[in-house]
C-alpha atoms as a PDB file:
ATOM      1  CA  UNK A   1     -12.008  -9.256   6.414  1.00  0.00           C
ATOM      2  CA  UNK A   2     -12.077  -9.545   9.958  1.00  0.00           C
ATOM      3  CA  UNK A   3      -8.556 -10.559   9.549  1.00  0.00           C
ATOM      4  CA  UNK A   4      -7.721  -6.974   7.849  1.00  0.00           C
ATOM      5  CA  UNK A   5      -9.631  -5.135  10.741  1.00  0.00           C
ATOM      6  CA  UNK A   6      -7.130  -6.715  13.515  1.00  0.00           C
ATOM      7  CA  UNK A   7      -4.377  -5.845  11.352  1.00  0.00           C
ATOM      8  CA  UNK A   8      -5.542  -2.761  11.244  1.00  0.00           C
ATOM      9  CA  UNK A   9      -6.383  -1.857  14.800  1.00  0.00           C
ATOM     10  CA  UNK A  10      -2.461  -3.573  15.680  1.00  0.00           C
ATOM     11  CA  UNK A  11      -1.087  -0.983  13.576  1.00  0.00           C
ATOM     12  CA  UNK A  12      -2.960   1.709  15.584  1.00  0.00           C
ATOM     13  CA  UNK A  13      -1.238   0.489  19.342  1.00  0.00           C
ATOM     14  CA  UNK A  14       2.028  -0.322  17.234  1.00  0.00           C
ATOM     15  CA  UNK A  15       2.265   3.332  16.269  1.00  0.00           C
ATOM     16  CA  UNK A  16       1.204   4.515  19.725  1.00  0.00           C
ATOM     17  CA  UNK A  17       4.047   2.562  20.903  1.00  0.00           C
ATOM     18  CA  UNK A  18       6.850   3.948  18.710  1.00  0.00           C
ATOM     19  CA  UNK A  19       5.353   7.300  18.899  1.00  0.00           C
ATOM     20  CA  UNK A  20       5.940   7.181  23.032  1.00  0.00           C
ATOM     21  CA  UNK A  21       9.640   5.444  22.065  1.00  0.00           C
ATOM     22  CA  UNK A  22      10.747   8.159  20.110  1.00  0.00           C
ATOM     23  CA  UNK A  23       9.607  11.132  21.912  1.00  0.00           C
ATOM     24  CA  UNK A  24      11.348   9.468  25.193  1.00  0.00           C
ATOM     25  CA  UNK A  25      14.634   9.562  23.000  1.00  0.00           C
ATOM     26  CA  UNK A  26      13.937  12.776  22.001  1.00  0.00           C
ATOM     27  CA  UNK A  27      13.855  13.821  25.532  1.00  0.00           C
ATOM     28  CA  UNK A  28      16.788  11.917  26.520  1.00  0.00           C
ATOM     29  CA  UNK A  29      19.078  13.965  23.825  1.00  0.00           C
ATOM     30  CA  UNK A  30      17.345  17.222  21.881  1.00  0.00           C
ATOM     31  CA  UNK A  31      18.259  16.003  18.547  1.00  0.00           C
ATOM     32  CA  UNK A  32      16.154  17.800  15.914  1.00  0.00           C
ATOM     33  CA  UNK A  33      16.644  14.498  13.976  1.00  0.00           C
ATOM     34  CA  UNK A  34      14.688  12.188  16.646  1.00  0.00           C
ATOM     35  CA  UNK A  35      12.241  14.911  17.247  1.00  0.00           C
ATOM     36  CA  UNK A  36      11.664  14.897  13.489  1.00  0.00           C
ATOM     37  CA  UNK A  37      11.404  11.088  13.579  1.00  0.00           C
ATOM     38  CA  UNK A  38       8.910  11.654  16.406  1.00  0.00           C
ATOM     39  CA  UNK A  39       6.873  13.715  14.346  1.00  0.00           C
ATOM     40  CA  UNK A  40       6.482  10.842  11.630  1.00  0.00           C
ATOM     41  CA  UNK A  41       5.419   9.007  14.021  1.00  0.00           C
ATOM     42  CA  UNK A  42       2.504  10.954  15.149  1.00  0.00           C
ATOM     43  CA  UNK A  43       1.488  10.537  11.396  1.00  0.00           C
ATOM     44  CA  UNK A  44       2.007   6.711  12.007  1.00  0.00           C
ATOM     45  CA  UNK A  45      -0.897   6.824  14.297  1.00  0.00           C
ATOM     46  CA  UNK A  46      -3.226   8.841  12.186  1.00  0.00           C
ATOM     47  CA  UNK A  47      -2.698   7.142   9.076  1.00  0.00           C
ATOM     48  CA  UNK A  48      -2.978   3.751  11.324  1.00  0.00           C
ATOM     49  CA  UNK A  49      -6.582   5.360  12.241  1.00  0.00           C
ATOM     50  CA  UNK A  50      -7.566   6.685   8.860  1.00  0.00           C
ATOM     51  CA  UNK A  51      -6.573   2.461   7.658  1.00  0.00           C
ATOM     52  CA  UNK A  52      -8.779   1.181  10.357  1.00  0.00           C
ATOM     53  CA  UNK A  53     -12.165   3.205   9.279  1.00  0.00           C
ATOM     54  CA  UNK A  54     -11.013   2.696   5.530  1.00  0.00           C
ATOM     55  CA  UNK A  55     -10.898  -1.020   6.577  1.00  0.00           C
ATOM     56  CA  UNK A  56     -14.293  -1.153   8.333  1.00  0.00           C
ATOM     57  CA  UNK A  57     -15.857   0.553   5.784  1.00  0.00           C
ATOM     58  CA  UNK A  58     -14.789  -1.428   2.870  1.00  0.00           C
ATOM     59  CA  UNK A  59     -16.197  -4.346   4.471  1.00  0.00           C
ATOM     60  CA  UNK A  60     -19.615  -3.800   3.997  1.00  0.00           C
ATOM     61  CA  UNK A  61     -21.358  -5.470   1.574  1.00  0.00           C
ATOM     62  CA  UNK A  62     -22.963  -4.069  -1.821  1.00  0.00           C
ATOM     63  CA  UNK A  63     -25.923  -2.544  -1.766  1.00  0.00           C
ATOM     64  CA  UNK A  64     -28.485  -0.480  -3.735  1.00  0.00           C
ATOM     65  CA  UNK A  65     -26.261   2.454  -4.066  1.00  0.00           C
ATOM     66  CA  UNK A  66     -23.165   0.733  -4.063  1.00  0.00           C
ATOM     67  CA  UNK A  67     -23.694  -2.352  -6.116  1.00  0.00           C
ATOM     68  CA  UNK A  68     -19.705  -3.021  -6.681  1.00  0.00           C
ATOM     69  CA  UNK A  69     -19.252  -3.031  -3.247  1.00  0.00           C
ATOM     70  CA  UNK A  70     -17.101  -0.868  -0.904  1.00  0.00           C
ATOM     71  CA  UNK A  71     -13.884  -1.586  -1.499  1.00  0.00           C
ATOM     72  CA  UNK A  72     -12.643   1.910  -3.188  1.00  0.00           C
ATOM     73  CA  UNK A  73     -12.397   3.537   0.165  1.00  0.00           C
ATOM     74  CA  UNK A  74      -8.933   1.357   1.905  1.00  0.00           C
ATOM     75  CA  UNK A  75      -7.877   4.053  -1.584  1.00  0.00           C
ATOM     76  CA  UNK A  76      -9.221   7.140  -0.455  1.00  0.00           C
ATOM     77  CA  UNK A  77      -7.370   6.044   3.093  1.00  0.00           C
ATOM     78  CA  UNK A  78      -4.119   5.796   1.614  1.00  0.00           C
ATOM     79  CA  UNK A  79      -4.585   8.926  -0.374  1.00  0.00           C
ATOM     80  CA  UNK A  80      -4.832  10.365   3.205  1.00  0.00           C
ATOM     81  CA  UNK A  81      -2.168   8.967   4.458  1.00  0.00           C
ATOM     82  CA  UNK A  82       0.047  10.238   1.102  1.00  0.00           C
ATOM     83  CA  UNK A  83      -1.304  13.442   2.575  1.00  0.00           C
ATOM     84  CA  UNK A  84      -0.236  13.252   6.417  1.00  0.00           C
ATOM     85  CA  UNK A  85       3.292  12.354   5.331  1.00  0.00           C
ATOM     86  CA  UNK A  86       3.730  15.066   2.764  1.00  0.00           C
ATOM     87  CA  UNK A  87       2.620  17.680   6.266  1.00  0.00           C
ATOM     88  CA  UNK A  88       4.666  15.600   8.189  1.00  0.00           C
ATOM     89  CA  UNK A  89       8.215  16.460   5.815  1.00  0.00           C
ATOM     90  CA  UNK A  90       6.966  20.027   5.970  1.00  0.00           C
ATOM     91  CA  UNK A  91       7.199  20.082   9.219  1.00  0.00           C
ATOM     92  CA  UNK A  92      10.232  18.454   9.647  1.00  0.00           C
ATOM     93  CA  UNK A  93      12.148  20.338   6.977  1.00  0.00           C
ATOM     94  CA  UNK A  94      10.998  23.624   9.112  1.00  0.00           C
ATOM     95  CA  UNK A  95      12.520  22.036  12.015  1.00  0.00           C
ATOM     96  CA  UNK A  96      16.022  21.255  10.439  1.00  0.00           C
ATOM     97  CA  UNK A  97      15.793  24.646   9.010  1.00  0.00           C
ATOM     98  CA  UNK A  98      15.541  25.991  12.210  1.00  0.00           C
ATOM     99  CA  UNK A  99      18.388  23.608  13.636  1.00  0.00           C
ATOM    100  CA  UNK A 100      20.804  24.654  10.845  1.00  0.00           C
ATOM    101  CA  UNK A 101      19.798  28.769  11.886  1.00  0.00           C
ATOM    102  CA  UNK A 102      20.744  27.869  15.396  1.00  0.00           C
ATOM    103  CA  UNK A 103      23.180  24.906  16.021  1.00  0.00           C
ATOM    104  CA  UNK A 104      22.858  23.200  19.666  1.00  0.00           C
ATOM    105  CA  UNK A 105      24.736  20.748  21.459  1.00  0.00           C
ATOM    106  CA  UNK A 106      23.992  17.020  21.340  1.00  0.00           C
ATOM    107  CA  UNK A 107      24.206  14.204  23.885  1.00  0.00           C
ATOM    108  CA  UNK A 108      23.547  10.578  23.204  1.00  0.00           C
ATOM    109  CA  UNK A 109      22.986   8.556  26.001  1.00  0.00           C
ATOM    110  CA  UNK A 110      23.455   4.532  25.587  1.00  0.00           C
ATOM    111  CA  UNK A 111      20.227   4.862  26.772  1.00  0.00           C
ATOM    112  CA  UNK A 112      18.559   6.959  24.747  1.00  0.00           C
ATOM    113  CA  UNK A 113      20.440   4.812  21.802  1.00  0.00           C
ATOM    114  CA  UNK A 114      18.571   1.666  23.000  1.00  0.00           C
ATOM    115  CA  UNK A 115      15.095   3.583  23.280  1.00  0.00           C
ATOM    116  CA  UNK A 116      15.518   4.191  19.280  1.00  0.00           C
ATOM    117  CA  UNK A 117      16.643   0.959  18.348  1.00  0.00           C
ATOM    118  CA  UNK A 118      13.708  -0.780  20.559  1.00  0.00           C
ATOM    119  CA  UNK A 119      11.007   1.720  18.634  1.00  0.00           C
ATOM    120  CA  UNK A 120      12.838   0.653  15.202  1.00  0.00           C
ATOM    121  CA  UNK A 121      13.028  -2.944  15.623  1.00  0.00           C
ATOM    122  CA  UNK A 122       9.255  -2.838  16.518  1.00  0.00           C
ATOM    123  CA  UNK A 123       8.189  -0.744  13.120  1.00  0.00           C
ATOM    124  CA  UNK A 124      10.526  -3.195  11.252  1.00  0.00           C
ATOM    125  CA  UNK A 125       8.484  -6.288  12.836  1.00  0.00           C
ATOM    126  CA  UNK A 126       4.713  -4.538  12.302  1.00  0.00           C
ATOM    127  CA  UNK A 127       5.909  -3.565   8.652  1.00  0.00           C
ATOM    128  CA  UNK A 128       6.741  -7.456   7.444  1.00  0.00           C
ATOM    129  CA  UNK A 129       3.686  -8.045   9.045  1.00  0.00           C
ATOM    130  CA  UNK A 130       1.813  -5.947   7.479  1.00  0.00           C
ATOM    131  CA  UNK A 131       3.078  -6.109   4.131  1.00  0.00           C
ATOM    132  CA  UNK A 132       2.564 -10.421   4.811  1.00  0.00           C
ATOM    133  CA  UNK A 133      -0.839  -9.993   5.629  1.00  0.00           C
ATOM    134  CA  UNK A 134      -1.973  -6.951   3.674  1.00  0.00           C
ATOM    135  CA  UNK A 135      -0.982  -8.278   0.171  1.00  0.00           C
ATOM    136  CA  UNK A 136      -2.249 -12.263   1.349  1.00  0.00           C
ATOM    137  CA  UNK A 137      -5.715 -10.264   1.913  1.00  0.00           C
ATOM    138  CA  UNK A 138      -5.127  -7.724  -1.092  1.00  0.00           C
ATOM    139  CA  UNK A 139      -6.062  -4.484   1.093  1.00  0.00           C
ATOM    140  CA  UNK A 140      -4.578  -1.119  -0.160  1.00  0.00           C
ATOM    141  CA  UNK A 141      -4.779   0.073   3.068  1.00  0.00           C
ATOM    142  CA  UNK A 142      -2.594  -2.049   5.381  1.00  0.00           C
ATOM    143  CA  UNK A 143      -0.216  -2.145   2.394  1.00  0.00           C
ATOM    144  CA  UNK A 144      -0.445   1.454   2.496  1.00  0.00           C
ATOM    145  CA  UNK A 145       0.746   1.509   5.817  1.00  0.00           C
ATOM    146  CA  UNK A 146       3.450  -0.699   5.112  1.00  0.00           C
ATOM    147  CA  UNK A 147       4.834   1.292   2.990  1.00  0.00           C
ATOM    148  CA  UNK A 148       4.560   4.336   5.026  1.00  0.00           C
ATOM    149  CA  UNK A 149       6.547   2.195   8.051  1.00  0.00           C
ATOM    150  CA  UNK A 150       9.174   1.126   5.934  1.00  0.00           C
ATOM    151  CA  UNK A 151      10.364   4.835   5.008  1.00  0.00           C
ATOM    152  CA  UNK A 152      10.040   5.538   8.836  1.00  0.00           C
ATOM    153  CA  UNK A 153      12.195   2.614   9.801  1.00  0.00           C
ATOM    154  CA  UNK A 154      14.772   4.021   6.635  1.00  0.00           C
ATOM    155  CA  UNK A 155      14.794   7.373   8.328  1.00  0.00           C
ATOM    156  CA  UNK A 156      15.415   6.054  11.516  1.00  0.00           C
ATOM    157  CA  UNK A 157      18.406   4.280  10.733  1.00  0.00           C
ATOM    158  CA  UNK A 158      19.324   7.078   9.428  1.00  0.00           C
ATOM    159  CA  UNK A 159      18.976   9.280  12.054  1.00  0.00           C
ATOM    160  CA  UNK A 160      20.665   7.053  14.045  1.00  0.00           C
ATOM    161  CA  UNK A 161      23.658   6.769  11.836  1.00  0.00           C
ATOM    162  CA  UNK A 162      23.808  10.867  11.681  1.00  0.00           C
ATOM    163  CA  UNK A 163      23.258  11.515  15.761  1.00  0.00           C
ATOM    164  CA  UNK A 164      25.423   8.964  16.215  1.00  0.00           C
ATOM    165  CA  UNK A 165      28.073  10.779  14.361  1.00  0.00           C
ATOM    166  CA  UNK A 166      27.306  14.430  15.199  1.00  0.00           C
ATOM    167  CA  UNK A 167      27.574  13.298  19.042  1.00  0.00           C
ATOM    168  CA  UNK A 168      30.647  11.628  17.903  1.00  0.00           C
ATOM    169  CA  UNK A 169      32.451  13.854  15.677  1.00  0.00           C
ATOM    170  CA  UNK A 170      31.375  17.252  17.603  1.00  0.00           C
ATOM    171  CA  UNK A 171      29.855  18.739  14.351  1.00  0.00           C
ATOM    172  CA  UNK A 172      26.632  19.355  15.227  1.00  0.00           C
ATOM    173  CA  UNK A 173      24.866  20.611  11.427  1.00  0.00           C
ATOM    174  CA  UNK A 174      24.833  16.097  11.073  1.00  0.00           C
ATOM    175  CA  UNK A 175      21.386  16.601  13.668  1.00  0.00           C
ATOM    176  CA  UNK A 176      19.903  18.829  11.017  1.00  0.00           C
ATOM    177  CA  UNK A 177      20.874  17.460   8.198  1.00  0.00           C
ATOM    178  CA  UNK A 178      20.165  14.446   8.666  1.00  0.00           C
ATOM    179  CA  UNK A 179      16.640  15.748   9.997  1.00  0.00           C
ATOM    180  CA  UNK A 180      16.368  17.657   6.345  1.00  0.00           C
ATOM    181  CA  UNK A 181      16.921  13.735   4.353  1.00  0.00           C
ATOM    182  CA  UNK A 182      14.323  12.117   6.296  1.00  0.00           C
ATOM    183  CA  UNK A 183      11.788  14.779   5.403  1.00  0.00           C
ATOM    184  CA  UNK A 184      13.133  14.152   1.487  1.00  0.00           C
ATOM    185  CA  UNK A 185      13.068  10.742   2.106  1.00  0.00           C
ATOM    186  CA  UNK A 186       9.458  10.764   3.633  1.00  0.00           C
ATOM    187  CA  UNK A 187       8.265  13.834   0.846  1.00  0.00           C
ATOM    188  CA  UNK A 188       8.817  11.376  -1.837  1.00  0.00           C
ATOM    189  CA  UNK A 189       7.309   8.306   0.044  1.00  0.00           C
ATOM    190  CA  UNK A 190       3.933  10.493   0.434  1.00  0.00           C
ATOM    191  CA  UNK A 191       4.027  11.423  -3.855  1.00  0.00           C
ATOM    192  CA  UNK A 192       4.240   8.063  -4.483  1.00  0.00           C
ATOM    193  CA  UNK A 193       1.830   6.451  -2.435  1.00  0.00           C
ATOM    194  CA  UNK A 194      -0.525   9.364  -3.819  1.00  0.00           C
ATOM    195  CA  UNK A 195       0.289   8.999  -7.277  1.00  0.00           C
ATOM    196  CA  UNK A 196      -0.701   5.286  -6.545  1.00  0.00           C
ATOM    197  CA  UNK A 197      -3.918   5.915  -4.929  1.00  0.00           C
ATOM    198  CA  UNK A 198      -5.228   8.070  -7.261  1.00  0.00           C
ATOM    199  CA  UNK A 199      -4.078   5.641 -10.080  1.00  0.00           C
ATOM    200  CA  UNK A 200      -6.334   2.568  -8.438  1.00  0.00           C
ATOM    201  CA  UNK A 201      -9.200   5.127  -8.023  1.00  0.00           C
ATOM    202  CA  UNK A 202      -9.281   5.991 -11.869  1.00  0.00           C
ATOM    203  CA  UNK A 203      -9.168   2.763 -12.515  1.00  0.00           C
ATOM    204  CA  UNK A 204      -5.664   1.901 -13.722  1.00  0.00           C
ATOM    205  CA  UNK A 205      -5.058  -1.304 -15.204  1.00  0.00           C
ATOM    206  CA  UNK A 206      -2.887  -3.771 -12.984  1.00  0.00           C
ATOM    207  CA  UNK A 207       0.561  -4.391 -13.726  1.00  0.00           C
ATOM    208  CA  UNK A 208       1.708  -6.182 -16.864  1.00  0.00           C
ATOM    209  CA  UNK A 209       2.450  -9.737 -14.876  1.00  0.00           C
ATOM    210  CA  UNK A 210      -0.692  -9.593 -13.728  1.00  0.00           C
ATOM    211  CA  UNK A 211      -2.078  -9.108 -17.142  1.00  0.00           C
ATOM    212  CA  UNK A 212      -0.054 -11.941 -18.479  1.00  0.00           C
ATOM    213  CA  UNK A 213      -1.354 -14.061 -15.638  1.00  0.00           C
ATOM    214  CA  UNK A 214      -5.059 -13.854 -15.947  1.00  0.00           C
ATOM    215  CA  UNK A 215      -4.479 -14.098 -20.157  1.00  0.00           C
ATOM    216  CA  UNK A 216      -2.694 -17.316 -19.619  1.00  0.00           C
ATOM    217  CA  UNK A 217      -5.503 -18.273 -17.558  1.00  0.00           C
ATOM    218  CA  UNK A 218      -8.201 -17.456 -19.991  1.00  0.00           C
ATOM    219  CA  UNK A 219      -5.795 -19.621 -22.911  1.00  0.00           C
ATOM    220  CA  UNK A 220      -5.945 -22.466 -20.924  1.00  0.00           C
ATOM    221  CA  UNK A 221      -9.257 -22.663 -19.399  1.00  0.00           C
ATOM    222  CA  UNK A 222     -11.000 -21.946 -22.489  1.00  0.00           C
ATOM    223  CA  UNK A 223     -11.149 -25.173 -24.575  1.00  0.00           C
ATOM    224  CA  UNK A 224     -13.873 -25.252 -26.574  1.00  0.00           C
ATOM    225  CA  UNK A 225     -13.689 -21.493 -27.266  1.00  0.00           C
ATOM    226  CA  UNK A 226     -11.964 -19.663 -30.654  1.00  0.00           C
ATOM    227  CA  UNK A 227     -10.389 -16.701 -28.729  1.00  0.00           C
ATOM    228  CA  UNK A 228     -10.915 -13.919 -25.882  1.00  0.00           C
ATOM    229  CA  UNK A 229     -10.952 -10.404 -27.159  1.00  0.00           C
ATOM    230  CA  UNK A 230     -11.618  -6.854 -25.832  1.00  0.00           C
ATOM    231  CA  UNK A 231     -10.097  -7.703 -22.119  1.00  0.00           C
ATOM    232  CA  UNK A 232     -10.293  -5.100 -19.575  1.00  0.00           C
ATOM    233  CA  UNK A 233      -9.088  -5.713 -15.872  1.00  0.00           C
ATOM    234  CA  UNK A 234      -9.061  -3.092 -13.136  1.00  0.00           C
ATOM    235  CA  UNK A 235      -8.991  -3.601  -9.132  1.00  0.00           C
ATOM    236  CA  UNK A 236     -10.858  -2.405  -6.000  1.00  0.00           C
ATOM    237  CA  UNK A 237      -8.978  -2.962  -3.155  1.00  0.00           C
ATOM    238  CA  UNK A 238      -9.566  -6.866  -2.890  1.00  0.00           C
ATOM    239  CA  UNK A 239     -11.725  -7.801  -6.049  1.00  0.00           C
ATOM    240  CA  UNK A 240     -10.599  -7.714  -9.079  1.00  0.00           C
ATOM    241  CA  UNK A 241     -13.313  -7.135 -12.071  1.00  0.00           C
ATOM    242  CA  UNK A 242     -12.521  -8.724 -15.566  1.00  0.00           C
ATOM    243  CA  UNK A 243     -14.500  -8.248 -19.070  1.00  0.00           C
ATOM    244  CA  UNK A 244     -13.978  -9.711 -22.037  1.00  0.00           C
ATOM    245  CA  UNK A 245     -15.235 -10.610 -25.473  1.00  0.00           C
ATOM    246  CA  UNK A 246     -15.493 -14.811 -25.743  1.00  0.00           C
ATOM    247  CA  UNK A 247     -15.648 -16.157 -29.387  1.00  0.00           C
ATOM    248  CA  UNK A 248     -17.064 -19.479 -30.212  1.00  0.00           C
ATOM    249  CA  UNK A 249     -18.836 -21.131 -33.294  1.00  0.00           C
ATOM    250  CA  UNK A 250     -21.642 -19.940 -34.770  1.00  0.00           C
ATOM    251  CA  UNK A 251     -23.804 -23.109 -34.177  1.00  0.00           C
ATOM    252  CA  UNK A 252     -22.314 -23.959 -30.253  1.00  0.00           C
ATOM    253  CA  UNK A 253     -25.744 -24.222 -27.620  1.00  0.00           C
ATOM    254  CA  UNK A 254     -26.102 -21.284 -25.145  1.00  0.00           C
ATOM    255  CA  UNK A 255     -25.775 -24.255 -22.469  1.00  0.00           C
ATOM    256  CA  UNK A 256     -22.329 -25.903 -24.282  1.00  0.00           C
ATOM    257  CA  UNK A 257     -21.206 -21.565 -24.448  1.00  0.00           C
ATOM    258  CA  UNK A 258     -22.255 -21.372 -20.364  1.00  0.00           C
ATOM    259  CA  UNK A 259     -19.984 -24.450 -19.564  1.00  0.00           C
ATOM    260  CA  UNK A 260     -17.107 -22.807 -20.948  1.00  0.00           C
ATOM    261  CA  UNK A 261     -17.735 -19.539 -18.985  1.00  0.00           C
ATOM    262  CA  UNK A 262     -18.111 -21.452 -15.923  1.00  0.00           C
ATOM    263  CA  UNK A 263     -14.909 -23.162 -16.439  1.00  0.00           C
ATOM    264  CA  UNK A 264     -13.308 -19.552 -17.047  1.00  0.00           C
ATOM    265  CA  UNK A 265     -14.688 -17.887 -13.921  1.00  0.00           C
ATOM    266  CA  UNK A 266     -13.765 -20.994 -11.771  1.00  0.00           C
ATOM    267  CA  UNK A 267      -9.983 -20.904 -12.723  1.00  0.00           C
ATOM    268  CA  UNK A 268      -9.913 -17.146 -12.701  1.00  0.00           C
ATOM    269  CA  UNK A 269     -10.947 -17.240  -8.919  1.00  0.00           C
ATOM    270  CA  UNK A 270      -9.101 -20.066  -8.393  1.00  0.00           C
ATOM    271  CA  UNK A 271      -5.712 -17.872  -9.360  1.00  0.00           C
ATOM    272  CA  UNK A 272      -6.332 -14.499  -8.145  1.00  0.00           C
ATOM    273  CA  UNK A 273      -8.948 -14.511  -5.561  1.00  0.00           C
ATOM    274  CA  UNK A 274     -12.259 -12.616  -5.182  1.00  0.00           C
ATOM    275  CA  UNK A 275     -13.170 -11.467  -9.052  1.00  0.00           C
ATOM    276  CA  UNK A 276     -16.473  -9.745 -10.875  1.00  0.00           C
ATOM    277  CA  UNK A 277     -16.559 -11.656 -14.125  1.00  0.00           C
ATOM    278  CA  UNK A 278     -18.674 -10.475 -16.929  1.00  0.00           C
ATOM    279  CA  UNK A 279     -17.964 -12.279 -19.961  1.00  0.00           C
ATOM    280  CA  UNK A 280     -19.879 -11.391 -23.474  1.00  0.00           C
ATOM    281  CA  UNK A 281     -20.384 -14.532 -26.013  1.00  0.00           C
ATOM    282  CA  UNK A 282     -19.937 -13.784 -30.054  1.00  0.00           C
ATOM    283  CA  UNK A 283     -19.907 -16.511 -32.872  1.00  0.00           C
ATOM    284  CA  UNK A 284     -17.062 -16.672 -34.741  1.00  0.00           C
ATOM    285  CA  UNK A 285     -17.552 -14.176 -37.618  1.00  0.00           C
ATOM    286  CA  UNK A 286     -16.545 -11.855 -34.480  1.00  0.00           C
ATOM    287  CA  UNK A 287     -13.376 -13.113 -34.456  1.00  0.00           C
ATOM    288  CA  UNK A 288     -10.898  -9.846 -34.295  1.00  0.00           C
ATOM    289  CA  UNK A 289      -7.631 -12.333 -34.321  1.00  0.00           C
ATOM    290  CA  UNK A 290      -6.020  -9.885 -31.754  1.00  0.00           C
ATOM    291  CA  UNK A 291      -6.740 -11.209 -28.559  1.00  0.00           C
ATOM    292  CA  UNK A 292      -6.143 -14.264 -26.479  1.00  0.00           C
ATOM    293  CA  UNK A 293      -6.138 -17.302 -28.446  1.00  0.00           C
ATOM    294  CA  UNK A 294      -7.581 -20.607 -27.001  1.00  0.00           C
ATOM    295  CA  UNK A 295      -4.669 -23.617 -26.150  1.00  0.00           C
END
């Protein structure tokens, strides 16, 4: 955990970084386009905030009114952060609005050039590192964040590309227009990382692999056993919690049963981490023939 905190704070001086890189090109050229990639960026550094307490605060350990533990909240983070970068196209799209009303000149110093590659190259570092370490430690929220860089550093080649050809070229609508796809591009970025959110929160079933993972796991740590029935798995942030129906016969010992359950919850950890098990024993007049069937 203490791992996902320093992530978390890096991604706070990363952001402060690009943020001061971009508004310096910005500076160096007036293009709507890099002062609408600026503006993403001052959403970089409150969503990089918003991951850190999100991060902290998942960390704690269960108590009496939260027995399943914190983790839900690296969600309600990147729900947040869905919601600074759906502001964050609205105010760019009312900047390239304003650009295509009234049409300025554009310079583009080598200089200024460099500036935007330097703050690009540095999101396109922190994002592999983030993605790296925030799916190796299963937090939402420095995925989150990853996600959120990568359709900055998207943008920003593509403002690039487009200043680069309006200073070019001489037709200076590229600056807003270009300005007007990064705010698409980052409007749909912020519904999807929403609509993902909000899916984990009501807790949405993982993705079929996964499924197919933890059922192969249950057929072939289960010897002894008839079948598994009635699985449910959902995810908070780093734990995953699995229930399920285990069959055996009629006459097997509750301490033969408990050796097969321990077997179970030892291989499900072993392949997918930090897990809540609950498993419910039936004899085999239970049997529903539907489920997973023991190798």
């Amino acid at each position: 955990m203490r791992s996902a905190i320093r992530m978390a704070w890096g991604s706070v001086g990363v952001a402060v970084v690009v943020f001061a890189l971009k508004l310096l090109a910005w500076w160096m050229t007036d293009s709507v386009a890099l002062y609408a990639d600026a503006l993403e960026s001052i959403v970089n550094v409150a969503a990089a905030l918003a991951a850190v307490a999100a991060v902290v605060f998942a960390a704690r350990p269960a108590d009496a009114n939260h027995p399943y533990g914190h983790h839900k909240a690296e969600y309600f983070s990147a729900v947040l952060e869905g919601g600074l970068i759906l502001t964050a196209a609205i105010l760019i799209l009312q900047e390239a609005w304003a650009g295509f009303q009234a049409p300025r000149g554009l310079t583009l110093p080598p200089e200024a050039l460099a500036v935007a590659v330097v703050a690009s190259a540095l999101n396109g570092f922190w994002c592999w590192m983030l993605f790296r370490r925030g799916r190796a430690l299963r937090s939402p929220a420095l995925v989150a964040d990853a996600r959120h860089l990568m359709t900055d550093i998207v943008s920003s080649v593509g403002v690039l590309a487009g200043i680069t050809a309006a200073a070019a070229t001489g037709l200076h609508w590229l600056d807003p227009a270009l300005a007007a796809l990064t705010a698409l591009n980052i409007l749909w970025s912020g519904v999807h990382l929403i609509r993902e959110s909000l899916g984990a929160l009501m807790d949405e079933a993982p993705p079929g692999e996964d499924l197919a993972q933890i059922r192969q796991v249950l057929s072939d740590s289960a010897q002894g056993a008839i079948e598994v029935h009635d699985l449910r798995v959902r995810r908070a942030g780093r734990r995953t919690f699995i229930e399920f129906h285990l069959v055996v016969e009629a006459d097997m010992t509750v301490a033969a049963s408990h050796v097969i359950c321990d077997r179970i919850e030892a291989a499900l950890r072993a392949e997918i981490g930090e897990a809540l098990i609950t498993i419910h024993v039936e004899p085999e007049g239970k049997a529903k023939h539907n489920g997973v069937l023991v190798l």
